[in-house]
PDB file of N, CA and C in Angstrom:
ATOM      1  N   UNK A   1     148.967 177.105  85.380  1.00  0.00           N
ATOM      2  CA  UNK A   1     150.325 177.091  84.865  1.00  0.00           C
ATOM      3  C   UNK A   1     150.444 176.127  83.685  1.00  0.00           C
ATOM      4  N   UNK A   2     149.596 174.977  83.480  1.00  0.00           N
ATOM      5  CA  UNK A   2     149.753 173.761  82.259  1.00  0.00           C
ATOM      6  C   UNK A   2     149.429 174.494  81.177  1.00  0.00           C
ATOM      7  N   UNK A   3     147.843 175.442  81.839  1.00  0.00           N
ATOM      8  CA  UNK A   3     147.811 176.088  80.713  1.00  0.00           C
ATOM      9  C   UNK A   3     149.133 177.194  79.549  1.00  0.00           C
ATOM     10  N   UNK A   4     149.097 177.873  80.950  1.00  0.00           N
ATOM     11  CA  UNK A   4     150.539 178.863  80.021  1.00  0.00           C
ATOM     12  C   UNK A   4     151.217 177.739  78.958  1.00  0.00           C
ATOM     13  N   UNK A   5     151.896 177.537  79.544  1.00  0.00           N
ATOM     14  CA  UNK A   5     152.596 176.428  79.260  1.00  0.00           C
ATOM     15  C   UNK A   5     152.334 175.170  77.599  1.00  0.00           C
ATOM     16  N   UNK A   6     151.023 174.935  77.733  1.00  0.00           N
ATOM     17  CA  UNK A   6     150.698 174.250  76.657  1.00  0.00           C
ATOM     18  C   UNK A   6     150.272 175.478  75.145  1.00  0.00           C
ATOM     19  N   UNK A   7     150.210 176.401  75.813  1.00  0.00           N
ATOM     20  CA  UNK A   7     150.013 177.637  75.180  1.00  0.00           C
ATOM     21  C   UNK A   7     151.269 177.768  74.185  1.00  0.00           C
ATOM     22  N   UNK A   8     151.832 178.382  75.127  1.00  0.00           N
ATOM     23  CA  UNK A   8     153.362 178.134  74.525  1.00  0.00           C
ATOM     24  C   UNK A   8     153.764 177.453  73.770  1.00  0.00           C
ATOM     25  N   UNK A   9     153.727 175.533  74.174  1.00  0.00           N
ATOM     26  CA  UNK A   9     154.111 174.796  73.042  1.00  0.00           C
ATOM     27  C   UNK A   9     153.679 174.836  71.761  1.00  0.00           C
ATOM     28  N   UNK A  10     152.372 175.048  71.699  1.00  0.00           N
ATOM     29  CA  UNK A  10     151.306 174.857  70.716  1.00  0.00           C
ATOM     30  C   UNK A  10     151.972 176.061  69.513  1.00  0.00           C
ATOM     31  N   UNK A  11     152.621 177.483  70.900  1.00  0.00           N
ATOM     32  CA  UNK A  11     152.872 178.398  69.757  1.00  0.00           C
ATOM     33  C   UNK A  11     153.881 178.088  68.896  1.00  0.00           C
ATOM     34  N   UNK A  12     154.953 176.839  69.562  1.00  0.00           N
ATOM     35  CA  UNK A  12     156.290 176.982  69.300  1.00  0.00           C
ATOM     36  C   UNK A  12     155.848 175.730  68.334  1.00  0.00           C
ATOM     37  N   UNK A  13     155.085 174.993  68.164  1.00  0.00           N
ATOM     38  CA  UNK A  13     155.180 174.260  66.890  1.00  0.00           C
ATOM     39  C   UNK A  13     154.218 174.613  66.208  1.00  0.00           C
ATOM     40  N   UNK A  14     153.369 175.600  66.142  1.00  0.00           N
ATOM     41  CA  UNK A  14     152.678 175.801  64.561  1.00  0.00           C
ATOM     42  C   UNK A  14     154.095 176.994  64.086  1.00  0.00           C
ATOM     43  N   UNK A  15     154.859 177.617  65.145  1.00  0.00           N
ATOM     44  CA  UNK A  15     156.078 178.435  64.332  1.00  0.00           C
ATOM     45  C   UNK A  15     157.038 177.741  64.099  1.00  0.00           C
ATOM     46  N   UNK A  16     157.165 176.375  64.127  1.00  0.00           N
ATOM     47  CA  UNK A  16     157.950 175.434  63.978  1.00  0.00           C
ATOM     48  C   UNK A  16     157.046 174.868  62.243  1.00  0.00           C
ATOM     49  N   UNK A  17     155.659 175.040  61.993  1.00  0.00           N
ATOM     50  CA  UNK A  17     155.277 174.155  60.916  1.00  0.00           C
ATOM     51  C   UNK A  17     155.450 175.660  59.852  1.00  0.00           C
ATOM     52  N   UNK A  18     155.408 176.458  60.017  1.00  0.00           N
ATOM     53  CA  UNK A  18     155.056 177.468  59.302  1.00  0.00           C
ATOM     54  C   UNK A  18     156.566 178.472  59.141  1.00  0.00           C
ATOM     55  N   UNK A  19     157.578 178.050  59.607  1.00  0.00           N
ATOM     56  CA  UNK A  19     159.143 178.524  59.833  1.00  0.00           C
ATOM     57  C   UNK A  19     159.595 178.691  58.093  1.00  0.00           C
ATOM     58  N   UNK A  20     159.238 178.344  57.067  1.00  0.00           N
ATOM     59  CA  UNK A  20     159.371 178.247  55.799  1.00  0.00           C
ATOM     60  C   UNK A  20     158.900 179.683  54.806  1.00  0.00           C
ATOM     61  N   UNK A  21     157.523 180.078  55.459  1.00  0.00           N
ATOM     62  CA  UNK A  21     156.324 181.055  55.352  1.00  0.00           C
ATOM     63  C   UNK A  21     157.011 182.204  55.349  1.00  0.00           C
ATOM     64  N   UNK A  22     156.437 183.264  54.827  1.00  0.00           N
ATOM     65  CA  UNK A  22     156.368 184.678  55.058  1.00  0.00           C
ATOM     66  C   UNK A  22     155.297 185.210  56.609  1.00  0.00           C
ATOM     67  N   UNK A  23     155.952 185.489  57.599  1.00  0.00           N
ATOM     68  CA  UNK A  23     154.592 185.689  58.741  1.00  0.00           C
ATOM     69  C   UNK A  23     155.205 186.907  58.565  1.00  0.00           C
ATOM     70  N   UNK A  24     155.325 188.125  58.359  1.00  0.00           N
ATOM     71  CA  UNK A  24     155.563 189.532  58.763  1.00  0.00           C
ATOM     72  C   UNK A  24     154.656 190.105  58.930  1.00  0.00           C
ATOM     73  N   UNK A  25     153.419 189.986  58.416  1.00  0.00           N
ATOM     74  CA  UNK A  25     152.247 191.017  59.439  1.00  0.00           C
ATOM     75  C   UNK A  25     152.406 190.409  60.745  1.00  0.00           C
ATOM     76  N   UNK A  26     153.450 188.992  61.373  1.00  0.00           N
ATOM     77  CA  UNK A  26     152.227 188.240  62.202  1.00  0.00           C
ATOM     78  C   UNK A  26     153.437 189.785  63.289  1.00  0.00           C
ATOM     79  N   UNK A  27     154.916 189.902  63.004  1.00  0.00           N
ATOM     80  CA  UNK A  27     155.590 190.714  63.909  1.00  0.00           C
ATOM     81  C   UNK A  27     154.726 192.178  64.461  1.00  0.00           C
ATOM     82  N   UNK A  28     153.980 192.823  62.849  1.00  0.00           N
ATOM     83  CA  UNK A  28     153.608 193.586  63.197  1.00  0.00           C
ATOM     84  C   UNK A  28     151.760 193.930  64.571  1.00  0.00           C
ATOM     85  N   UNK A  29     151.497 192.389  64.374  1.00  0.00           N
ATOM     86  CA  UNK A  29     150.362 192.144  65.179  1.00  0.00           C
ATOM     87  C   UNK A  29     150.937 191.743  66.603  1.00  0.00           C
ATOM     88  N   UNK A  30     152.094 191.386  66.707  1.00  0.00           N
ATOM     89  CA  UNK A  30     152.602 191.068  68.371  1.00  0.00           C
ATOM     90  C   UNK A  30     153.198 192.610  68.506  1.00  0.00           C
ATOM     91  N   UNK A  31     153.848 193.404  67.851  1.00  0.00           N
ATOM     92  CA  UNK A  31     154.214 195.056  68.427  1.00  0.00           C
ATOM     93  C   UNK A  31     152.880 195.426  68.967  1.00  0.00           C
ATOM     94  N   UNK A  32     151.978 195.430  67.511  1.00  0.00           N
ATOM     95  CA  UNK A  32     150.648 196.103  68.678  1.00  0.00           C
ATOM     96  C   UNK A  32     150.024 195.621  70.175  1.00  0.00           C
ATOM     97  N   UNK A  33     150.386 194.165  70.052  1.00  0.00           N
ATOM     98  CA  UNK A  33     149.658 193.604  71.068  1.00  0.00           C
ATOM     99  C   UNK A  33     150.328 194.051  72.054  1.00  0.00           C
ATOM    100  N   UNK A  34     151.748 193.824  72.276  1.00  0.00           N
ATOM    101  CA  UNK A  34     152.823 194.374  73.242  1.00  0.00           C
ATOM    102  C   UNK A  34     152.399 195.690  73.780  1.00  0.00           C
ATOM    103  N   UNK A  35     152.361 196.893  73.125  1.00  0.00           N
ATOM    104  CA  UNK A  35     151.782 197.809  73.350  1.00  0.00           C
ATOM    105  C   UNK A  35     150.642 198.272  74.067  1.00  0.00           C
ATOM    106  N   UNK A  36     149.510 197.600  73.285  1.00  0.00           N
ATOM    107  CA  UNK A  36     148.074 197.116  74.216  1.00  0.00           C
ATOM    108  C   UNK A  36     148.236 196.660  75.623  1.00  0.00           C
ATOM    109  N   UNK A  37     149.002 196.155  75.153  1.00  0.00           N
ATOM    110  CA  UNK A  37     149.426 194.833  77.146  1.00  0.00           C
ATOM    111  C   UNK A  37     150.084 196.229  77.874  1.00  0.00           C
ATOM    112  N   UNK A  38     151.154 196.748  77.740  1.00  0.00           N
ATOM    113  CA  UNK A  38     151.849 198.110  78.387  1.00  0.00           C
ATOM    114  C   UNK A  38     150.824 198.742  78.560  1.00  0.00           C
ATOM    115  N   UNK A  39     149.842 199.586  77.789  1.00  0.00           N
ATOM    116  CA  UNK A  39     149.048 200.161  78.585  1.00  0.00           C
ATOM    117  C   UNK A  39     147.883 199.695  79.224  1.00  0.00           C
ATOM    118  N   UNK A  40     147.249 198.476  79.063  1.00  0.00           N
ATOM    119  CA  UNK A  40     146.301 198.102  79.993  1.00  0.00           C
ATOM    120  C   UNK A  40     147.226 197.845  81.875  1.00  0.00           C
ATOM    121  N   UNK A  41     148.950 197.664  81.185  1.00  0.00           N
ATOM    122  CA  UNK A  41     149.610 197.243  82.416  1.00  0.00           C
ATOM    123  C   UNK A  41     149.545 198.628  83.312  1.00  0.00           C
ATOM    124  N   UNK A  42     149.783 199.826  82.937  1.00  0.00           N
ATOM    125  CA  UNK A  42     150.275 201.348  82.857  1.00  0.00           C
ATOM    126  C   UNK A  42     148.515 201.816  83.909  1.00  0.00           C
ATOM    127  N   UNK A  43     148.050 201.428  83.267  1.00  0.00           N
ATOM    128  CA  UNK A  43     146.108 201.799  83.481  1.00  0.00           C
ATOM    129  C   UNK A  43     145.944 201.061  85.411  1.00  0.00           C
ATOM    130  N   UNK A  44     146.734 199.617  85.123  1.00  0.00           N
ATOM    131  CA  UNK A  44     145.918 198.663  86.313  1.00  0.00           C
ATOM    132  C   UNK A  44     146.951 199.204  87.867  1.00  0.00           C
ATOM    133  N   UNK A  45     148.392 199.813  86.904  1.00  0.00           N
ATOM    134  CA  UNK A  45     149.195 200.447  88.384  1.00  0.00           C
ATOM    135  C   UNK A  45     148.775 201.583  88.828  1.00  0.00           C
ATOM    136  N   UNK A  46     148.472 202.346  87.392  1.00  0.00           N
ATOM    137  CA  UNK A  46     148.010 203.890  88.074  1.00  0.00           C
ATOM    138  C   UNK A  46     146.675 203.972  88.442  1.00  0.00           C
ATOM    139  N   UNK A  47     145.805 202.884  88.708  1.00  0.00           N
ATOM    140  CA  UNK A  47     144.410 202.694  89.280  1.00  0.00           C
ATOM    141  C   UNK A  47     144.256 201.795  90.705  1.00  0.00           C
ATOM    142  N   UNK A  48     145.771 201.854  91.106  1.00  0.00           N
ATOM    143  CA  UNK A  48     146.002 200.814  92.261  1.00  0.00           C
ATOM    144  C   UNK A  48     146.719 201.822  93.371  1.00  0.00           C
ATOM    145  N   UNK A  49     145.577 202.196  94.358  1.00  0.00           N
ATOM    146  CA  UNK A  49     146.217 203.361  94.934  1.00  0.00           C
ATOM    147  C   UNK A  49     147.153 202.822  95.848  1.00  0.00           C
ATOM    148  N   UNK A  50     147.517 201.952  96.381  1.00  0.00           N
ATOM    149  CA  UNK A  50     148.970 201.242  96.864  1.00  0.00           C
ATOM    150  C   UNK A  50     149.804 201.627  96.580  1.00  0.00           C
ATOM    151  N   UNK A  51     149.538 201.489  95.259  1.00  0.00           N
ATOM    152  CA  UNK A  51     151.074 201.593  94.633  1.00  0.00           C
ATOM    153  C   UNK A  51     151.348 202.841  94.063  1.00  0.00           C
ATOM    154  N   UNK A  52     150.317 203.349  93.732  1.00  0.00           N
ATOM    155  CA  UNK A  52     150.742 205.132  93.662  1.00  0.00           C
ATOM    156  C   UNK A  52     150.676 206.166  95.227  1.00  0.00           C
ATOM    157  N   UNK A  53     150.566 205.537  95.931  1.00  0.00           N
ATOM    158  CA  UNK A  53     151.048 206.088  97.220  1.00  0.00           C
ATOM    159  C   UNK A  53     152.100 205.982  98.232  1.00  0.00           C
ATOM    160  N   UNK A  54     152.873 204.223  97.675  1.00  0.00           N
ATOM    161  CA  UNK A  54     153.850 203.682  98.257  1.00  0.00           C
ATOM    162  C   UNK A  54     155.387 204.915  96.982  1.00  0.00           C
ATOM    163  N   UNK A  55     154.839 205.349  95.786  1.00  0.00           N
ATOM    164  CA  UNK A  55     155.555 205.876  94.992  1.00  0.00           C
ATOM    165  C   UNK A  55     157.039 207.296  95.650  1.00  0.00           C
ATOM    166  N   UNK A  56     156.200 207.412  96.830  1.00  0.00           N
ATOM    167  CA  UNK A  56     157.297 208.270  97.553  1.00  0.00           C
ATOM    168  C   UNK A  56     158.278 207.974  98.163  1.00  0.00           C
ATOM    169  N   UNK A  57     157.873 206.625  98.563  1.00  0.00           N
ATOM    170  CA  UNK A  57     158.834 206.245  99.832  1.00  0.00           C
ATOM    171  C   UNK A  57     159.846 204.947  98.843  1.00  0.00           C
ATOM    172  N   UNK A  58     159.821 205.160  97.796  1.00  0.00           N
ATOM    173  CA  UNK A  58     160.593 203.889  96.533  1.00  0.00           C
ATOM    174  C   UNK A  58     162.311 204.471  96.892  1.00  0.00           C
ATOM    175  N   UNK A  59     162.399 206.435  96.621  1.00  0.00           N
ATOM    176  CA  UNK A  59     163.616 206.941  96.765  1.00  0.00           C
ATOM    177  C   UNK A  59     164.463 206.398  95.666  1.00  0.00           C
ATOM    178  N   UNK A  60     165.471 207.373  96.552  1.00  0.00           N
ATOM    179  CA  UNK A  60     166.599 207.204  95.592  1.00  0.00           C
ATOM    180  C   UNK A  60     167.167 205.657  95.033  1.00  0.00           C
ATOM    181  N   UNK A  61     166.996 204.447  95.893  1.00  0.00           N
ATOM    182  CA  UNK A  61     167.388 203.142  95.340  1.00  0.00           C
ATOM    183  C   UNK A  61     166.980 202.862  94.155  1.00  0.00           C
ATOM    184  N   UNK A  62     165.318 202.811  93.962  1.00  0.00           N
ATOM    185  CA  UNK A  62     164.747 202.576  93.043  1.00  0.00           C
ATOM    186  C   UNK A  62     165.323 203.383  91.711  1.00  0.00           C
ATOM    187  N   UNK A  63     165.234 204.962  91.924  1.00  0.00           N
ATOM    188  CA  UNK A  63     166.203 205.617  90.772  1.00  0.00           C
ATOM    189  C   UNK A  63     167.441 204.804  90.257  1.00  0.00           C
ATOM    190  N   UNK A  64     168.399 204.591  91.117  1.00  0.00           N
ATOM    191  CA  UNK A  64     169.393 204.065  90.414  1.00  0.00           C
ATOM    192  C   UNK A  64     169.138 202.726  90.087  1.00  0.00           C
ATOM    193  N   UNK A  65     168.265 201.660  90.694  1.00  0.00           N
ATOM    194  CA  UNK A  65     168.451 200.451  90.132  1.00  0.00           C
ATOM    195  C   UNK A  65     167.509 200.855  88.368  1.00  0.00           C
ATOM    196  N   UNK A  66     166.726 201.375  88.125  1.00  0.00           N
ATOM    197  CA  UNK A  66     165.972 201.500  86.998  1.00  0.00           C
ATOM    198  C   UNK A  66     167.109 202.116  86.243  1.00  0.00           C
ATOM    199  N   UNK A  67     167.865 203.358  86.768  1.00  0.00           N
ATOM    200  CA  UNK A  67     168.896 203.681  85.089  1.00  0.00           C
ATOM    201  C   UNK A  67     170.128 202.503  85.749  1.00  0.00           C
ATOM    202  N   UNK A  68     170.495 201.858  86.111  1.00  0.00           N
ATOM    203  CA  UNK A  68     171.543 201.142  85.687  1.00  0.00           C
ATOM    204  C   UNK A  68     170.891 199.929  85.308  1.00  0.00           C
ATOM    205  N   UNK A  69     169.689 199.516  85.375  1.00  0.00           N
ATOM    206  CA  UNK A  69     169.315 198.315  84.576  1.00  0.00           C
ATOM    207  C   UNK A  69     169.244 198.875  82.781  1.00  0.00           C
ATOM    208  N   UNK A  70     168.869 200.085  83.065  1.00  0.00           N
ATOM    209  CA  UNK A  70     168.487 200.533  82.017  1.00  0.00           C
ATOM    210  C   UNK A  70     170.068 200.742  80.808  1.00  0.00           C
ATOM    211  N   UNK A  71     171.032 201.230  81.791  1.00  0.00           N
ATOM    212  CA  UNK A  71     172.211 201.427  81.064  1.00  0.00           C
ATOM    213  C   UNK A  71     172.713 200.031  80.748  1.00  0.00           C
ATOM    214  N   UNK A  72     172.652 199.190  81.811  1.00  0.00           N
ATOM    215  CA  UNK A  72     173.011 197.740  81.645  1.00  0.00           C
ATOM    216  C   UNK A  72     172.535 197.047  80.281  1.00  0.00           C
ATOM    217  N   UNK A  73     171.122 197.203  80.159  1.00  0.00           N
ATOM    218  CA  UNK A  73     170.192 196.777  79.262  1.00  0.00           C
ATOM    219  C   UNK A  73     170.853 196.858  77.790  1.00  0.00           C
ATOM    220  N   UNK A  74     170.903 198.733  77.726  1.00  0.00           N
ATOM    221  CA  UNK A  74     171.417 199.353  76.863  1.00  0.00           C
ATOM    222  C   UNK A  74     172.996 198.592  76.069  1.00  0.00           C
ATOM    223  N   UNK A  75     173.765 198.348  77.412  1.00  0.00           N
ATOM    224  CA  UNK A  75     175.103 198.052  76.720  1.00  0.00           C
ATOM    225  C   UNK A  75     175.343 196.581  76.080  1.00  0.00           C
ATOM    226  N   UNK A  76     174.236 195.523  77.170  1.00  0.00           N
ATOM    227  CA  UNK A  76     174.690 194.677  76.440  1.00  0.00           C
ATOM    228  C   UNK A  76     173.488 194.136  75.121  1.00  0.00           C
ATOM    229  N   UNK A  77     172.683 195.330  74.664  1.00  0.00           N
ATOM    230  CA  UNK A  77     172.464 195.189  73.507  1.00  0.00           C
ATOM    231  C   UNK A  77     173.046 195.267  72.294  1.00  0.00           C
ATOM    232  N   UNK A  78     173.980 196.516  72.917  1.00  0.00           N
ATOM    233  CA  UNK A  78     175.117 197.200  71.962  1.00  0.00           C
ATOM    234  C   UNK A  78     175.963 196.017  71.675  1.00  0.00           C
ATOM    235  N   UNK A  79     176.228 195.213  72.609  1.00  0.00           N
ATOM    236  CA  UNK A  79     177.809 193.920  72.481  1.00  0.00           C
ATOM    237  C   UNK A  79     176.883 193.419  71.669  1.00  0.00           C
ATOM    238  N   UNK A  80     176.482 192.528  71.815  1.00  0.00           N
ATOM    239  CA  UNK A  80     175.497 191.551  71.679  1.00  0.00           C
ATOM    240  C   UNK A  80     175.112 192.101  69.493  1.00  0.00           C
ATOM    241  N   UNK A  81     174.616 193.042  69.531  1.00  0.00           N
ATOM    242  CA  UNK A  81     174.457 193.674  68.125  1.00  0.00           C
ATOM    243  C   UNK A  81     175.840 193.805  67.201  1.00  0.00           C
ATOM    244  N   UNK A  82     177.405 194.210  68.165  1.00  0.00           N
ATOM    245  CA  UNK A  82     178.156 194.457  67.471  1.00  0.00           C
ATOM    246  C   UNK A  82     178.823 192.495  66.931  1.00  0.00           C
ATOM    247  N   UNK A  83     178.487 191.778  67.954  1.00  0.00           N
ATOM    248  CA  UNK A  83     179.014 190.298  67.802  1.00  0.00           C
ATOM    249  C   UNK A  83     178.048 189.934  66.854  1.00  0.00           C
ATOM    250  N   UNK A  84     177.189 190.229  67.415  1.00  0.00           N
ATOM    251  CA  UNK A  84     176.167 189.620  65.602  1.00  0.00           C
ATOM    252  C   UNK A  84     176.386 189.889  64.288  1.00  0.00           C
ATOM    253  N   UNK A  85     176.693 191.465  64.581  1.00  0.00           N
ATOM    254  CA  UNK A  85     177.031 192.043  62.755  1.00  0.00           C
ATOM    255  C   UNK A  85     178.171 191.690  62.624  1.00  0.00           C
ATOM    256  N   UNK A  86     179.315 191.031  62.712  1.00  0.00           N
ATOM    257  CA  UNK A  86     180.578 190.486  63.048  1.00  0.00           C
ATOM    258  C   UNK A  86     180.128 189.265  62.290  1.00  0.00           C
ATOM    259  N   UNK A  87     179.184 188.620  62.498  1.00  0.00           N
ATOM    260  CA  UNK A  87     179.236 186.954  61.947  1.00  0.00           C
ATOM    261  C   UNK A  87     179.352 185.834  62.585  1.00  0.00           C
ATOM    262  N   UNK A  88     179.059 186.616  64.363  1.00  0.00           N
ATOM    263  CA  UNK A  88     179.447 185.990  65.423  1.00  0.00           C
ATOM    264  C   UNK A  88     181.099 185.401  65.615  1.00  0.00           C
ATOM    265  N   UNK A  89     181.964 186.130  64.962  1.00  0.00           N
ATOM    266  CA  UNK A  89     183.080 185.627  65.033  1.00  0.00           C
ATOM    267  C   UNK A  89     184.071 186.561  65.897  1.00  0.00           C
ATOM    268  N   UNK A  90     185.041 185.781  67.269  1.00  0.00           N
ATOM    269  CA  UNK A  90     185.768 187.016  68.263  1.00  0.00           C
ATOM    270  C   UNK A  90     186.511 187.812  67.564  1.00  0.00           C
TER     271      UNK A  90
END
């Protein structure tokens, strides 16, 4: 866990020394990585027969908690986007 952790800091002050800079490839190198990570994540569930066998008995709960997180997700991106383009002002 120190590790994570010192990881982290280390990231948050070289983006703290370099906050001045142009980094825009660095966004486009964390999308890919993000991506990479989803499917190695996608690969290690659907190779874990547990959990693709426990997949029946999830039901209907699981359905609705995934679309109302999902609608949830959705809306308060929408607020959240319309208060920003606003100027943050009520």
């Amino acid at each position: 866990m120190l590790i994570i952790v010192s990881i982290m800091l280390c990231g948050i002050g070289l983006g703290y020394l370099l906050r001045g800079r142009n980094t825009g490839v660095v966004s486009k190198i964390i999308t890919v990585l993000i991506w990479a990570l989803l499917f190695l994540l996608g690969i290690e569930v659907g190779s874990n027969p547990k959990i693709i066998g426990g997949l029946q008995t999830l039901g209907l709960e699981a359905l609705l908690l995934t679309i109302g997180g999902s609608i949830g997700s959705i809306l308060a991106a929408w607020a959240l986007w319309n208060h920003v383009s606003k100027g943050g002002k009520a």
